[in-house]
C-alpha atoms as a PDB file:
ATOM      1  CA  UNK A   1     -31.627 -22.136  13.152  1.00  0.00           C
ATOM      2  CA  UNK A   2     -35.333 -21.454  11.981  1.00  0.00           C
ATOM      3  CA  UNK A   3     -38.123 -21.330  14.665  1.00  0.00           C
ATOM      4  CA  UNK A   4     -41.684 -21.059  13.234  1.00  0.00           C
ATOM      5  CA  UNK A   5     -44.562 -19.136  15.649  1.00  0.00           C
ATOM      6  CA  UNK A   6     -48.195 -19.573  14.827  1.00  0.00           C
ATOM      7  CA  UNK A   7     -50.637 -17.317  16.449  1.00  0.00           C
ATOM      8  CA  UNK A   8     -53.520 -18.708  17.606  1.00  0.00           C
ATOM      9  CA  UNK A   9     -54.897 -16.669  20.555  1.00  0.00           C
ATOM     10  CA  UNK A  10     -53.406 -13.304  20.730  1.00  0.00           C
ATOM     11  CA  UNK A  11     -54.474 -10.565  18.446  1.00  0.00           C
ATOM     12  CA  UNK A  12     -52.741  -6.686  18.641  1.00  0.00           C
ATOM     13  CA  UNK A  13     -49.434  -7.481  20.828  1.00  0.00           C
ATOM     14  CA  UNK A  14     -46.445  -5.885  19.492  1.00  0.00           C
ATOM     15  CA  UNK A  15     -44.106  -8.421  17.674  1.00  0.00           C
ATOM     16  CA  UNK A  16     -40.926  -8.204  20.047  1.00  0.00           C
ATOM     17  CA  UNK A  17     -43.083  -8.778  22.925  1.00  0.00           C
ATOM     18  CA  UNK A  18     -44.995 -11.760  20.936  1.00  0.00           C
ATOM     19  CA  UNK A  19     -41.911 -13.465  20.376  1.00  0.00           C
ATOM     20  CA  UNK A  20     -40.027 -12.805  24.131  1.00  0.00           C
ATOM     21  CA  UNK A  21     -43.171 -14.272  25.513  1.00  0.00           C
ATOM     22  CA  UNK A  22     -43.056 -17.239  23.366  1.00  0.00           C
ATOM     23  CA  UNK A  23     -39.418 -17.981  23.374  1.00  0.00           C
ATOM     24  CA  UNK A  24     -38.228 -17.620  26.935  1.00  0.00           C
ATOM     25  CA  UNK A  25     -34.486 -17.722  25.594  1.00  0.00           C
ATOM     26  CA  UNK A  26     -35.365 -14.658  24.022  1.00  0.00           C
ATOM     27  CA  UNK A  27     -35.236 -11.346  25.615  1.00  0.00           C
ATOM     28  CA  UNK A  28     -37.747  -8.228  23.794  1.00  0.00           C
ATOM     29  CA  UNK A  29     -34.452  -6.349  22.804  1.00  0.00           C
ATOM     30  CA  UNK A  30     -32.723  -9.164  21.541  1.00  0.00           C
ATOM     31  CA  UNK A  31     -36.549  -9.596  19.386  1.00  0.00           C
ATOM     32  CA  UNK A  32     -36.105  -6.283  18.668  1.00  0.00           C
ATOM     33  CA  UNK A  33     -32.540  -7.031  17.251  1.00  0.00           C
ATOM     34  CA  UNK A  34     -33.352  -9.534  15.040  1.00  0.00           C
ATOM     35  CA  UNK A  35     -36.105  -7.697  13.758  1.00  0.00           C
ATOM     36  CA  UNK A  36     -33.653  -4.951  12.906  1.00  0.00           C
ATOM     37  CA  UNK A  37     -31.876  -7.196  11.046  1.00  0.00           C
ATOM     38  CA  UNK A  38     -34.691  -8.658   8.566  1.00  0.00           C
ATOM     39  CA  UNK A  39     -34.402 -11.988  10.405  1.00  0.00           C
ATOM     40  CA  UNK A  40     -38.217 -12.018  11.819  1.00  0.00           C
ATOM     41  CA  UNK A  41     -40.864 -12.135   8.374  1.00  0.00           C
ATOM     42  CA  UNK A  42     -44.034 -12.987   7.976  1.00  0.00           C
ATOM     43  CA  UNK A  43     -44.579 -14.374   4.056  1.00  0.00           C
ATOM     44  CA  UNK A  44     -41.216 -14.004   3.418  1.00  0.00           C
ATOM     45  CA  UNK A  45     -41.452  -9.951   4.246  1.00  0.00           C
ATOM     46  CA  UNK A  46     -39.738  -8.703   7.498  1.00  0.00           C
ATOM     47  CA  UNK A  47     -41.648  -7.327  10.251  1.00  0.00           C
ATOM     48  CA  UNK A  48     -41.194  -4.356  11.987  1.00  0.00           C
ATOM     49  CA  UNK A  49     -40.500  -4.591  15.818  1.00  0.00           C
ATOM     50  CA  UNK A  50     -43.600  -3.053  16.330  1.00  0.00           C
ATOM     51  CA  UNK A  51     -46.178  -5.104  14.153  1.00  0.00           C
ATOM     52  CA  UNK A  52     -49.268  -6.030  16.005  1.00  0.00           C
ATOM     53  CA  UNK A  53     -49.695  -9.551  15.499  1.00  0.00           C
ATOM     54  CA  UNK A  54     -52.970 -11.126  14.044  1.00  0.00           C
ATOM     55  CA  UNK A  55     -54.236 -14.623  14.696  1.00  0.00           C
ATOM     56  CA  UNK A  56     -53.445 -16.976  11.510  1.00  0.00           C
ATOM     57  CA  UNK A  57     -49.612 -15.010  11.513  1.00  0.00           C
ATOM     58  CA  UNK A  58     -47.251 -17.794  11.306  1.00  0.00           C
ATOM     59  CA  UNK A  59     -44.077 -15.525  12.036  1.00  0.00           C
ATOM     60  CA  UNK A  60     -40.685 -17.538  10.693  1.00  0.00           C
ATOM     61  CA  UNK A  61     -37.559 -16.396  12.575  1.00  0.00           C
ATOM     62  CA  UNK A  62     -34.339 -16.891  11.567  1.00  0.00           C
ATOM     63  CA  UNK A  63     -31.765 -17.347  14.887  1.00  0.00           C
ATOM     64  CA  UNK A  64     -28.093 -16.499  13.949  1.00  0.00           C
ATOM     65  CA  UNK A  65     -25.707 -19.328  14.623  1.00  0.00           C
ATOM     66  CA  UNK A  66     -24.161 -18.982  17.670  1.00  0.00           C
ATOM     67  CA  UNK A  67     -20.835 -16.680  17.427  1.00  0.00           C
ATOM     68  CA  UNK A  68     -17.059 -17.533  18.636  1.00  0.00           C
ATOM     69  CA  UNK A  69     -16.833 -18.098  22.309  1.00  0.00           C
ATOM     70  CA  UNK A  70     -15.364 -14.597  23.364  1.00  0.00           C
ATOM     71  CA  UNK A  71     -15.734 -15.193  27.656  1.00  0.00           C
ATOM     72  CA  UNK A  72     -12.976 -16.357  29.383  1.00  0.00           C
ATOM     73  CA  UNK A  73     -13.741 -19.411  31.625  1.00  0.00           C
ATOM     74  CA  UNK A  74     -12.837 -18.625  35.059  1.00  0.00           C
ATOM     75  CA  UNK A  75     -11.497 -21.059  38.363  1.00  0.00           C
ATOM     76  CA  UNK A  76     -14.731 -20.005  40.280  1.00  0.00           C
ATOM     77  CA  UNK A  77     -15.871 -22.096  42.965  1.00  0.00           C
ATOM     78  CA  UNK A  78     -19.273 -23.013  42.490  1.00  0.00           C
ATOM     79  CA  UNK A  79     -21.813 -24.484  44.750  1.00  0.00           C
ATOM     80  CA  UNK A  80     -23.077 -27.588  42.801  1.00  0.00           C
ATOM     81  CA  UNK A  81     -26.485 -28.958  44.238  1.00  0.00           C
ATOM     82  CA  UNK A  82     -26.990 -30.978  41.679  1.00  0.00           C
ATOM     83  CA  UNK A  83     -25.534 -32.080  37.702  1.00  0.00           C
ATOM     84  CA  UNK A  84     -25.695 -34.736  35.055  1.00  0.00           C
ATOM     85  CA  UNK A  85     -25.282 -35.003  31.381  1.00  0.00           C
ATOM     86  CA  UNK A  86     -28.370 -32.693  30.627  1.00  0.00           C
ATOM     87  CA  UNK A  87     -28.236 -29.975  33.360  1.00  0.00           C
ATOM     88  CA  UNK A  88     -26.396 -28.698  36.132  1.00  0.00           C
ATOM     89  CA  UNK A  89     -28.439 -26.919  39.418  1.00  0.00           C
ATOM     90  CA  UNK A  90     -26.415 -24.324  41.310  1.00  0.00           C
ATOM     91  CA  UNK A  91     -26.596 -22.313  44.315  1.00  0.00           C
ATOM     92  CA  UNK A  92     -25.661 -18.924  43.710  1.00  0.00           C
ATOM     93  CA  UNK A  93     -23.960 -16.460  46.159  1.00  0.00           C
ATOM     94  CA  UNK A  94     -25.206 -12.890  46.576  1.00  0.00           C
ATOM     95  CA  UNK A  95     -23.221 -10.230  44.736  1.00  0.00           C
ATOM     96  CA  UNK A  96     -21.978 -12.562  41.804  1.00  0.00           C
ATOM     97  CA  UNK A  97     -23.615 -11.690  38.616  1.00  0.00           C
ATOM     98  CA  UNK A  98     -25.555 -13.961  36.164  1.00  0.00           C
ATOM     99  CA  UNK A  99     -24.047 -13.420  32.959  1.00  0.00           C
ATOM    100  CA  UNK A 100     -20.887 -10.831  31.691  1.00  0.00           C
ATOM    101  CA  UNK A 101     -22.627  -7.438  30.392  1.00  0.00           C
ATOM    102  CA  UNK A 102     -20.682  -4.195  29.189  1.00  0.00           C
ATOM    103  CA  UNK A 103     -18.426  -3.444  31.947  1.00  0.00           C
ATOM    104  CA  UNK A 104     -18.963  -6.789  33.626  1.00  0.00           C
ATOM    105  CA  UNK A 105     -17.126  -9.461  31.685  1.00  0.00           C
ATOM    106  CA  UNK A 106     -15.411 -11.522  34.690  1.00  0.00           C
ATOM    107  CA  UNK A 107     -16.209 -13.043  37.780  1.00  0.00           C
ATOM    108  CA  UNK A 108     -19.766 -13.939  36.462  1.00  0.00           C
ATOM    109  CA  UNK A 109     -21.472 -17.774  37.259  1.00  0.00           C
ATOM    110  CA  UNK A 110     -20.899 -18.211  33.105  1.00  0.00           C
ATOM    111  CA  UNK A 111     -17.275 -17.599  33.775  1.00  0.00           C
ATOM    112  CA  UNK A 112     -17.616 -20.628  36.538  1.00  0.00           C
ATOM    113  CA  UNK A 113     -19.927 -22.662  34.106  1.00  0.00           C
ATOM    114  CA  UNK A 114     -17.360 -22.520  31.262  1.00  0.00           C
ATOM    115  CA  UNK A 115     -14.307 -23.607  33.229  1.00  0.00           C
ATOM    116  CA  UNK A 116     -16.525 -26.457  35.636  1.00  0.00           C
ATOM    117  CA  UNK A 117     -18.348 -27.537  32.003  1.00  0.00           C
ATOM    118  CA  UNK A 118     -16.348 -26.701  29.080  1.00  0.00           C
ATOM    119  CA  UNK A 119     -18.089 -26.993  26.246  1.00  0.00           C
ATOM    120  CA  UNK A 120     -20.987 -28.641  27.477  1.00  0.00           C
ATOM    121  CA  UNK A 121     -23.385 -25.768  27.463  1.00  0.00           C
ATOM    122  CA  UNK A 122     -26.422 -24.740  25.729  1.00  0.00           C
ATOM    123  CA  UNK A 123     -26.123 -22.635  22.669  1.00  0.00           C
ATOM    124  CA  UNK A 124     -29.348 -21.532  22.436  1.00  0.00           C
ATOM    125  CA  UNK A 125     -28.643 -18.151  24.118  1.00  0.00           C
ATOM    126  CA  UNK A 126     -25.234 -17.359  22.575  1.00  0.00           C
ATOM    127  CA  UNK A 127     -22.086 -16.240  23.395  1.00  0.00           C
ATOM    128  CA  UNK A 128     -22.501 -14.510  26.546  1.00  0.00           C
ATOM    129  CA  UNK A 129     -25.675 -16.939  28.469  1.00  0.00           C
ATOM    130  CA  UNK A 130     -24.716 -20.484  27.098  1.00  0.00           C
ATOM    131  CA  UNK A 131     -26.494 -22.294  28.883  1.00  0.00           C
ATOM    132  CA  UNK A 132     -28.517 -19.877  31.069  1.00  0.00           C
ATOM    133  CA  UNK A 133     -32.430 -20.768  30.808  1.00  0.00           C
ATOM    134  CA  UNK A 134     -33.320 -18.343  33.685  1.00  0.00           C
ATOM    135  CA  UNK A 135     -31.702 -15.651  35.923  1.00  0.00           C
ATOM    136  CA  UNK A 136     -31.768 -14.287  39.131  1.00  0.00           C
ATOM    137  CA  UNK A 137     -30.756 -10.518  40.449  1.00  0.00           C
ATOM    138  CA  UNK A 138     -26.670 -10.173  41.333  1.00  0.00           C
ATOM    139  CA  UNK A 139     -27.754  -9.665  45.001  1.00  0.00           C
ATOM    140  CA  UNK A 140     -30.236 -12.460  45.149  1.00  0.00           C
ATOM    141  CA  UNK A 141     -29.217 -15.573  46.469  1.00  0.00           C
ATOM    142  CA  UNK A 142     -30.163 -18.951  45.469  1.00  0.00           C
ATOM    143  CA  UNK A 143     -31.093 -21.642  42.825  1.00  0.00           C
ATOM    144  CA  UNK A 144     -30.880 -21.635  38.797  1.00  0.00           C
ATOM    145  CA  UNK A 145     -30.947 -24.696  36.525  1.00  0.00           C
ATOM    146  CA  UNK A 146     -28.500 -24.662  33.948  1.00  0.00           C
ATOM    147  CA  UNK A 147     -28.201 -26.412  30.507  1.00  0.00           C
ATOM    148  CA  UNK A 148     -26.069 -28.401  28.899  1.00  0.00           C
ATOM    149  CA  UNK A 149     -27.774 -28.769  25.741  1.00  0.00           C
ATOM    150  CA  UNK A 150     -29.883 -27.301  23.083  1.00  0.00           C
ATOM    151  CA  UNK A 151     -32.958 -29.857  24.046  1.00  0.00           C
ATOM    152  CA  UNK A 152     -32.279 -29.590  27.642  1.00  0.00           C
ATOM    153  CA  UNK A 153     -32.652 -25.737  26.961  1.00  0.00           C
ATOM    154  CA  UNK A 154     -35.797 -25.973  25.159  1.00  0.00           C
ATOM    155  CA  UNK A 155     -37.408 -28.301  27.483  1.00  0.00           C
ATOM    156  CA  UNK A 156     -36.780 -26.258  30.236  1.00  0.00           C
ATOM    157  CA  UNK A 157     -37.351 -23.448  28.988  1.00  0.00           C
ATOM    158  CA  UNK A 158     -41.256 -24.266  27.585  1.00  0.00           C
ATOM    159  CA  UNK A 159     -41.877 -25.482  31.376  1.00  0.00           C
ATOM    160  CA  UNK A 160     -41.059 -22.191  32.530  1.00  0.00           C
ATOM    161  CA  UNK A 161     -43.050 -20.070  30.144  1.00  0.00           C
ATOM    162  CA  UNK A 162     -46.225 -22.792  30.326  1.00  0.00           C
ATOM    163  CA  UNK A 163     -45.847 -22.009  34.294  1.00  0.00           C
ATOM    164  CA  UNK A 164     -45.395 -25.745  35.359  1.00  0.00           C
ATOM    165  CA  UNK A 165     -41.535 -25.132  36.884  1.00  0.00           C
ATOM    166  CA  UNK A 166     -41.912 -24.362  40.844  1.00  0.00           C
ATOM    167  CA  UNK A 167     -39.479 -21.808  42.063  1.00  0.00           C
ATOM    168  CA  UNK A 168     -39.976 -20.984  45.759  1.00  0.00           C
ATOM    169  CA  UNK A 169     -38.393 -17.795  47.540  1.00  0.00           C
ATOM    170  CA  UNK A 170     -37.434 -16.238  50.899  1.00  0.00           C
ATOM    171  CA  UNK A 171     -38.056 -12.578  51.670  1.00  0.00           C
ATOM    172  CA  UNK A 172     -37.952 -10.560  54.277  1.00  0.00           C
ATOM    173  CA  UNK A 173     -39.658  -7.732  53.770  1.00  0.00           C
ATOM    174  CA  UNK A 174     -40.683  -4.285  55.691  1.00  0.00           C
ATOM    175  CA  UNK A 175     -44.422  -4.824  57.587  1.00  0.00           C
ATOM    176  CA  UNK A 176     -46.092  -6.799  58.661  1.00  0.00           C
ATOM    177  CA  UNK A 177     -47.837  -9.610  56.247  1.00  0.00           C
ATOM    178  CA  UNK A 178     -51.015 -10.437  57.985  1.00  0.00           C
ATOM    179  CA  UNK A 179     -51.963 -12.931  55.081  1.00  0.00           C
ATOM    180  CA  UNK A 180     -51.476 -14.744  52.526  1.00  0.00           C
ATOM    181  CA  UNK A 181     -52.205 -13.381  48.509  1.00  0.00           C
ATOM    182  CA  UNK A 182     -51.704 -12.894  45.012  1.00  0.00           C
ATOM    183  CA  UNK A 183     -50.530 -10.182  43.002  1.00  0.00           C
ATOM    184  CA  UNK A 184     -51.064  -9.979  39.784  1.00  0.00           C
ATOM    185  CA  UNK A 185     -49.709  -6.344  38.188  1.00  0.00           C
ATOM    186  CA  UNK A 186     -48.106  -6.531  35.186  1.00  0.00           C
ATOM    187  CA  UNK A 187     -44.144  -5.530  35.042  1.00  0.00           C
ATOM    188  CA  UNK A 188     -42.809  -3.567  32.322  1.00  0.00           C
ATOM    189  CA  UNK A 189     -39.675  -1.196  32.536  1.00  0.00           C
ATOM    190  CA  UNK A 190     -40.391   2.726  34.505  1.00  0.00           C
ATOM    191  CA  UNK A 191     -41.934   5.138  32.121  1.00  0.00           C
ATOM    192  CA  UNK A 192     -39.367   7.572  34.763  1.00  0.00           C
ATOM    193  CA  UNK A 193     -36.419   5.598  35.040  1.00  0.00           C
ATOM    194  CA  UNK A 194     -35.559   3.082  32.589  1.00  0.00           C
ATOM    195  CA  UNK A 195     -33.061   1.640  35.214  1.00  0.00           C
ATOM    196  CA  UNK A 196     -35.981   0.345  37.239  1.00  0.00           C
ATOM    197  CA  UNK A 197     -39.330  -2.032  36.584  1.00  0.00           C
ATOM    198  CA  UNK A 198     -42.571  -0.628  37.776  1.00  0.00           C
ATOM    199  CA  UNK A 199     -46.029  -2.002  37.967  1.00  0.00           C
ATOM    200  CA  UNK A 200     -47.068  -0.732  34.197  1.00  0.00           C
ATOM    201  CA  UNK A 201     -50.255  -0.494  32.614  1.00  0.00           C
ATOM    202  CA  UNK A 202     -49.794  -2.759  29.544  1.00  0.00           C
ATOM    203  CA  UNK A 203     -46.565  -4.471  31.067  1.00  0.00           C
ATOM    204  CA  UNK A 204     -46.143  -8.014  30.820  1.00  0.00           C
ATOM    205  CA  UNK A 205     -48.580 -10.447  32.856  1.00  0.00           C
ATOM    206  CA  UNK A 206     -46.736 -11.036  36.238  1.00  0.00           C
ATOM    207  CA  UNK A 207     -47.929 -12.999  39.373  1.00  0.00           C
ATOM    208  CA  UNK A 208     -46.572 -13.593  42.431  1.00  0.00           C
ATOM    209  CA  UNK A 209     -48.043 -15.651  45.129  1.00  0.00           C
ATOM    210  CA  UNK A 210     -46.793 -15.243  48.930  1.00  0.00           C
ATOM    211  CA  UNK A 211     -47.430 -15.879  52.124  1.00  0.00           C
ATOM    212  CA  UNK A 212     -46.391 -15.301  55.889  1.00  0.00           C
ATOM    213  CA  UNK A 213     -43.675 -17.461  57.817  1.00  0.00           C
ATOM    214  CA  UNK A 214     -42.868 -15.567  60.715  1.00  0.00           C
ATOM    215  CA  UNK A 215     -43.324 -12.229  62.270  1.00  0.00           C
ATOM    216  CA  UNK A 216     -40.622 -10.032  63.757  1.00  0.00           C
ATOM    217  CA  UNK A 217     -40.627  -6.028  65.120  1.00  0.00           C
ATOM    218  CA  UNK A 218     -41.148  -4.370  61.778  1.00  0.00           C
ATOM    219  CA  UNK A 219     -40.640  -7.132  59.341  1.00  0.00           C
ATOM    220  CA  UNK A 220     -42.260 -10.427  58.281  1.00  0.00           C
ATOM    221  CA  UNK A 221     -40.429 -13.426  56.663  1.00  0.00           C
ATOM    222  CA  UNK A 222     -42.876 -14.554  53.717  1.00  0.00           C
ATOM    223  CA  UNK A 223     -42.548 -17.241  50.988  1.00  0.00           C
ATOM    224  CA  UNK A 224     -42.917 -16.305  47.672  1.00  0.00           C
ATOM    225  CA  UNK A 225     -43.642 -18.705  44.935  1.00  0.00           C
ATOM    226  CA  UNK A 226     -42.982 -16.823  41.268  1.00  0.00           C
ATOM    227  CA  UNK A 227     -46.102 -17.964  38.514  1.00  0.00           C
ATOM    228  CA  UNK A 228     -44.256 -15.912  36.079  1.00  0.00           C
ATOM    229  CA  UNK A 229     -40.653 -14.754  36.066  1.00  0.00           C
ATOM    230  CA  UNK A 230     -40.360 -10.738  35.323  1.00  0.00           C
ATOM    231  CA  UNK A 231     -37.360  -9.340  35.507  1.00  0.00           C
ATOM    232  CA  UNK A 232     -37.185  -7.711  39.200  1.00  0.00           C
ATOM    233  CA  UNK A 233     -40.668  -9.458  39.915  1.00  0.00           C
ATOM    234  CA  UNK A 234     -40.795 -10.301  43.640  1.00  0.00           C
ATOM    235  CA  UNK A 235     -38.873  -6.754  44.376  1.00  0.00           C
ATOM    236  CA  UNK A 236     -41.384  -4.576  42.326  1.00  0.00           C
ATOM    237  CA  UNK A 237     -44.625  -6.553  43.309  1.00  0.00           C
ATOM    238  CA  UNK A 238     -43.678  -7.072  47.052  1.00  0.00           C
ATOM    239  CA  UNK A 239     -43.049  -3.051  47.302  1.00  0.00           C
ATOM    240  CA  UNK A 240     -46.352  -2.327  45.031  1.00  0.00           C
ATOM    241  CA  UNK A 241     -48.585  -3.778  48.086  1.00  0.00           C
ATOM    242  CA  UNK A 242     -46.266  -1.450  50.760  1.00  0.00           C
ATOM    243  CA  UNK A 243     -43.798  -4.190  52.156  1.00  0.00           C
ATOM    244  CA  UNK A 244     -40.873  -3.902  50.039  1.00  0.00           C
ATOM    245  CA  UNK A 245     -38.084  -5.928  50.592  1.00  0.00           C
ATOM    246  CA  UNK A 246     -35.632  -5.592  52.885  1.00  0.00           C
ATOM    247  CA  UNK A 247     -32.435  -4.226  51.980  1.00  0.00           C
ATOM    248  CA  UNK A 248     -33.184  -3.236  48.919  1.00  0.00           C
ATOM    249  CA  UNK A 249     -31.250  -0.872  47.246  1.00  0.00           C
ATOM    250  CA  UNK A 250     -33.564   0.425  44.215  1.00  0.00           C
ATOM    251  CA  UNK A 251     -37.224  -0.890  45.824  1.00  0.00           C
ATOM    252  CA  UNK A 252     -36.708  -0.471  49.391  1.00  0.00           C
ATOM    253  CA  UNK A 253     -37.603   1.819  52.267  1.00  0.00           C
ATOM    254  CA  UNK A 254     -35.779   4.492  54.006  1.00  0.00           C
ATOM    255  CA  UNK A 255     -36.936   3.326  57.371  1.00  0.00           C
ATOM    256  CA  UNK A 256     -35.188  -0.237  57.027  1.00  0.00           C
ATOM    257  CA  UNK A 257     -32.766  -1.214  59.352  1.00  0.00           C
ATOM    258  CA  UNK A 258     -31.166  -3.989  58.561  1.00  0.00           C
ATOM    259  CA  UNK A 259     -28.434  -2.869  57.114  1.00  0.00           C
ATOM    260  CA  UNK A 260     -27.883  -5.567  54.070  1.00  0.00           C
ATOM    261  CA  UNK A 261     -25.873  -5.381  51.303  1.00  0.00           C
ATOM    262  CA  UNK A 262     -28.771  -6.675  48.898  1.00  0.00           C
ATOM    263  CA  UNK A 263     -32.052  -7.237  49.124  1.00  0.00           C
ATOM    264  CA  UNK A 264     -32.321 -10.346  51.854  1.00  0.00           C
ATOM    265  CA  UNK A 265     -34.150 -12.505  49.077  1.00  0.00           C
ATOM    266  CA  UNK A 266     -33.199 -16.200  48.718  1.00  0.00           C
ATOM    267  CA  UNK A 267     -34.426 -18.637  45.926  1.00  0.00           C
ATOM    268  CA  UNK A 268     -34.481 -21.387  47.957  1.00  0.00           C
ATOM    269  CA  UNK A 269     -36.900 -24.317  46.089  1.00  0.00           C
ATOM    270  CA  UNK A 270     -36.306 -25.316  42.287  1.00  0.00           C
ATOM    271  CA  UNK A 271     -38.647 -28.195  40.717  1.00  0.00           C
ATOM    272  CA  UNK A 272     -39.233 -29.277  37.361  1.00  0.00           C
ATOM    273  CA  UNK A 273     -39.604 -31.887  35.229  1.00  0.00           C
ATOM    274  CA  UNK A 274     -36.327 -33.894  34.279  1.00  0.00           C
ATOM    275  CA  UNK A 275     -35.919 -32.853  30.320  1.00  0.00           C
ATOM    276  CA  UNK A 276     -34.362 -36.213  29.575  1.00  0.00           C
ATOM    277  CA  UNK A 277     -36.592 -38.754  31.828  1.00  0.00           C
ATOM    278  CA  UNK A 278     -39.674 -36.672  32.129  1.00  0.00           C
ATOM    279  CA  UNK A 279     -39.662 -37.253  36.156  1.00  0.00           C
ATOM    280  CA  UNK A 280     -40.305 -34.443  38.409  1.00  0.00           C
ATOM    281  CA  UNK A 281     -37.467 -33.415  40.160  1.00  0.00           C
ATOM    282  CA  UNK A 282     -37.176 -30.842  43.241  1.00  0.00           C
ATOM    283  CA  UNK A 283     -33.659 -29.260  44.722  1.00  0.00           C
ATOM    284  CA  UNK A 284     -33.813 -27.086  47.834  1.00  0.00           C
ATOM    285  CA  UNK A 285     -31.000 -25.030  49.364  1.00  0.00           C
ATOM    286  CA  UNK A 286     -30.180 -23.738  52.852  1.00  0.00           C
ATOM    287  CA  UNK A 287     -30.758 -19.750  53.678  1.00  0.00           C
ATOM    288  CA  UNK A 288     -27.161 -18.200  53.659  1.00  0.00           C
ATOM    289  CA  UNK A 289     -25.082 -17.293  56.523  1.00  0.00           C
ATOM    290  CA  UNK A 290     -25.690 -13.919  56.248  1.00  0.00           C
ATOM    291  CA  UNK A 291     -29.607 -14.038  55.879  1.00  0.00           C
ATOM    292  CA  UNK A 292     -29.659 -15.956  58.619  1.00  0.00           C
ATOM    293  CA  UNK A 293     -27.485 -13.568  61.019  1.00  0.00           C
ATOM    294  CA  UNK A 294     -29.455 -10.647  60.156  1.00  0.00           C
ATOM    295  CA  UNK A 295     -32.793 -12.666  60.495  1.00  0.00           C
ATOM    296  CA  UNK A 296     -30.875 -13.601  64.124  1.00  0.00           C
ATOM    297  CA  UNK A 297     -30.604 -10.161  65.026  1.00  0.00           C
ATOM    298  CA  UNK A 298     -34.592  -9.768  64.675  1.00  0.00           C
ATOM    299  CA  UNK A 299     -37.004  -9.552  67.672  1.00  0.00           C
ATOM    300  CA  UNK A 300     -39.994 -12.189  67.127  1.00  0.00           C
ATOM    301  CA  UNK A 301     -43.506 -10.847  67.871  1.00  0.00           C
END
């Protein structure tokens, strides 16, 4: 599958990041990868992971075909908001992860997804996220649109990076939020700890909108609404300004008490634009049982 990039505004960005912004189904390293592998050429000569891209590049990349399904599909129960022919919307439950990784290859939402959908799944992303146009964290609760084809994929996909897909979250983070704002850091992996994201100096562009719902003794409930979607975004920004969310176990504060078992962050609104009729659609799920018990035990103020 060939995928042809013309570049008409940037000038200087390194080529893995060029192409992971401009492909969402594309992650830097897996950029990286392919550039590795000759697959990513400019003129018919392969580029370098680090080439700085000019404007007039048109950058030709060659995307393997997708290999032999090696997952197992799994009897999950999954919590189906909505599904048709082109996508599926589901609410996931803290603590189940995204995707199998090394050391994780069972009990993930694509296990679910392969037994609920078979083989109607997206390709675009391969063998181990068919289907999977965006993520959220293992302990973070909430809504993700799935695919069930390659132009589903892509159409969803290009609303996502052009910003026009409206994903709403929940937090309850550590202060209190007197108003609303805006940050906008850029996100790039810890120069100290390449387990953890960071606010970085030459990251990639992240913004986060929020605002306050509700004040309690120590902690504020605030809506987030994600511009861009940065791996760890609404954890690293929302701890950058000095309310971190609560229950956090790589972002959070030593003086919270709520005693979570993740980060008490909910993705709780999904809208986009149908990629079959064009019509804008909008799914919205309830806060979970446990959120709301700890959110219960709370004082208001």
């Amino acid at each position: 599958m060939e995928k042809i990039l013309l570049v008409s505004e940037v000038e200087g960005v390194r080529l893995d990041s060029f192409v992971s912004d401009a492909l969402e189904e594309i992650s830097r390293s897996y950029a990286a990868t392919l550039c590795e592998e000759g697959r990513i050429t400019l003129n018919g000569k392969p580029l370098r992971k680090n080439y700085k891209v000019s404007v007039g590049d048109r950058i030709e990349i060659d995307l393997p075909e997708p290999e032999p399904l090696e997952v197992s599909p799994e009897n999950i129960p999954l919590d189906i908001v909505y599904e048709d022919g082109d996508l599926i919307v589901v609410n996931k439950p803290q603590g189940m992860v995204v995707h199998p990784a090394p050391g994780n290859f069972s009990g993930t939402l694509v296990n679910a997804l392969l037994f609920h959908c078979g083989n109607s799944l997206s390709a675009i992303n391969g063998v181990i996220r068919p289907g999977i146009v965006h993520r959220i964290d293992k302990d973070t609760a909430g809504l993700l649109v799935i695919a069930k084809n390659n132009e589903a994929h892509t159409a969803l996909a290009e609303q996502l990076k052009a910003k026009k897909a409206n994903r709403r979250y929940l937090a309850l983070v550590l202060g209190r939020v007197k108003e609303a704002g805006t940050v906008d850091k850029p996100i790039a992996r810890s120069p100290s700890d390449r387990k953890k994201m960071a606010v970085v100096s030459g990251g990639r562009e992240a913004v986060t909108h929020y605002r306050p719902i509700e004040h309690y003794e120590g902690y504020t409930l605030v809506e987030c609404v994600l511009e861009t979607g940065r791996t760890h975004q609404i954890r690293v920004h929302m701890a950058s300004i000095g309310h971190p969310i609560a229950g956090d176990p790589v972002y959070g504060a030593k003086n919270d008490k709520t005693k979570s078992n993740g980060q008490l962050l909910f993705a709780k609104t999904l809208g986009f634009n149908h990629p079959r009729s064009g019509e804008y659609v909008e799914f919205s799920a309830e806060m979970p049982d446990w959120f709301s018990e700890i959110m219960g035990k709370l004082k208001r103020v």
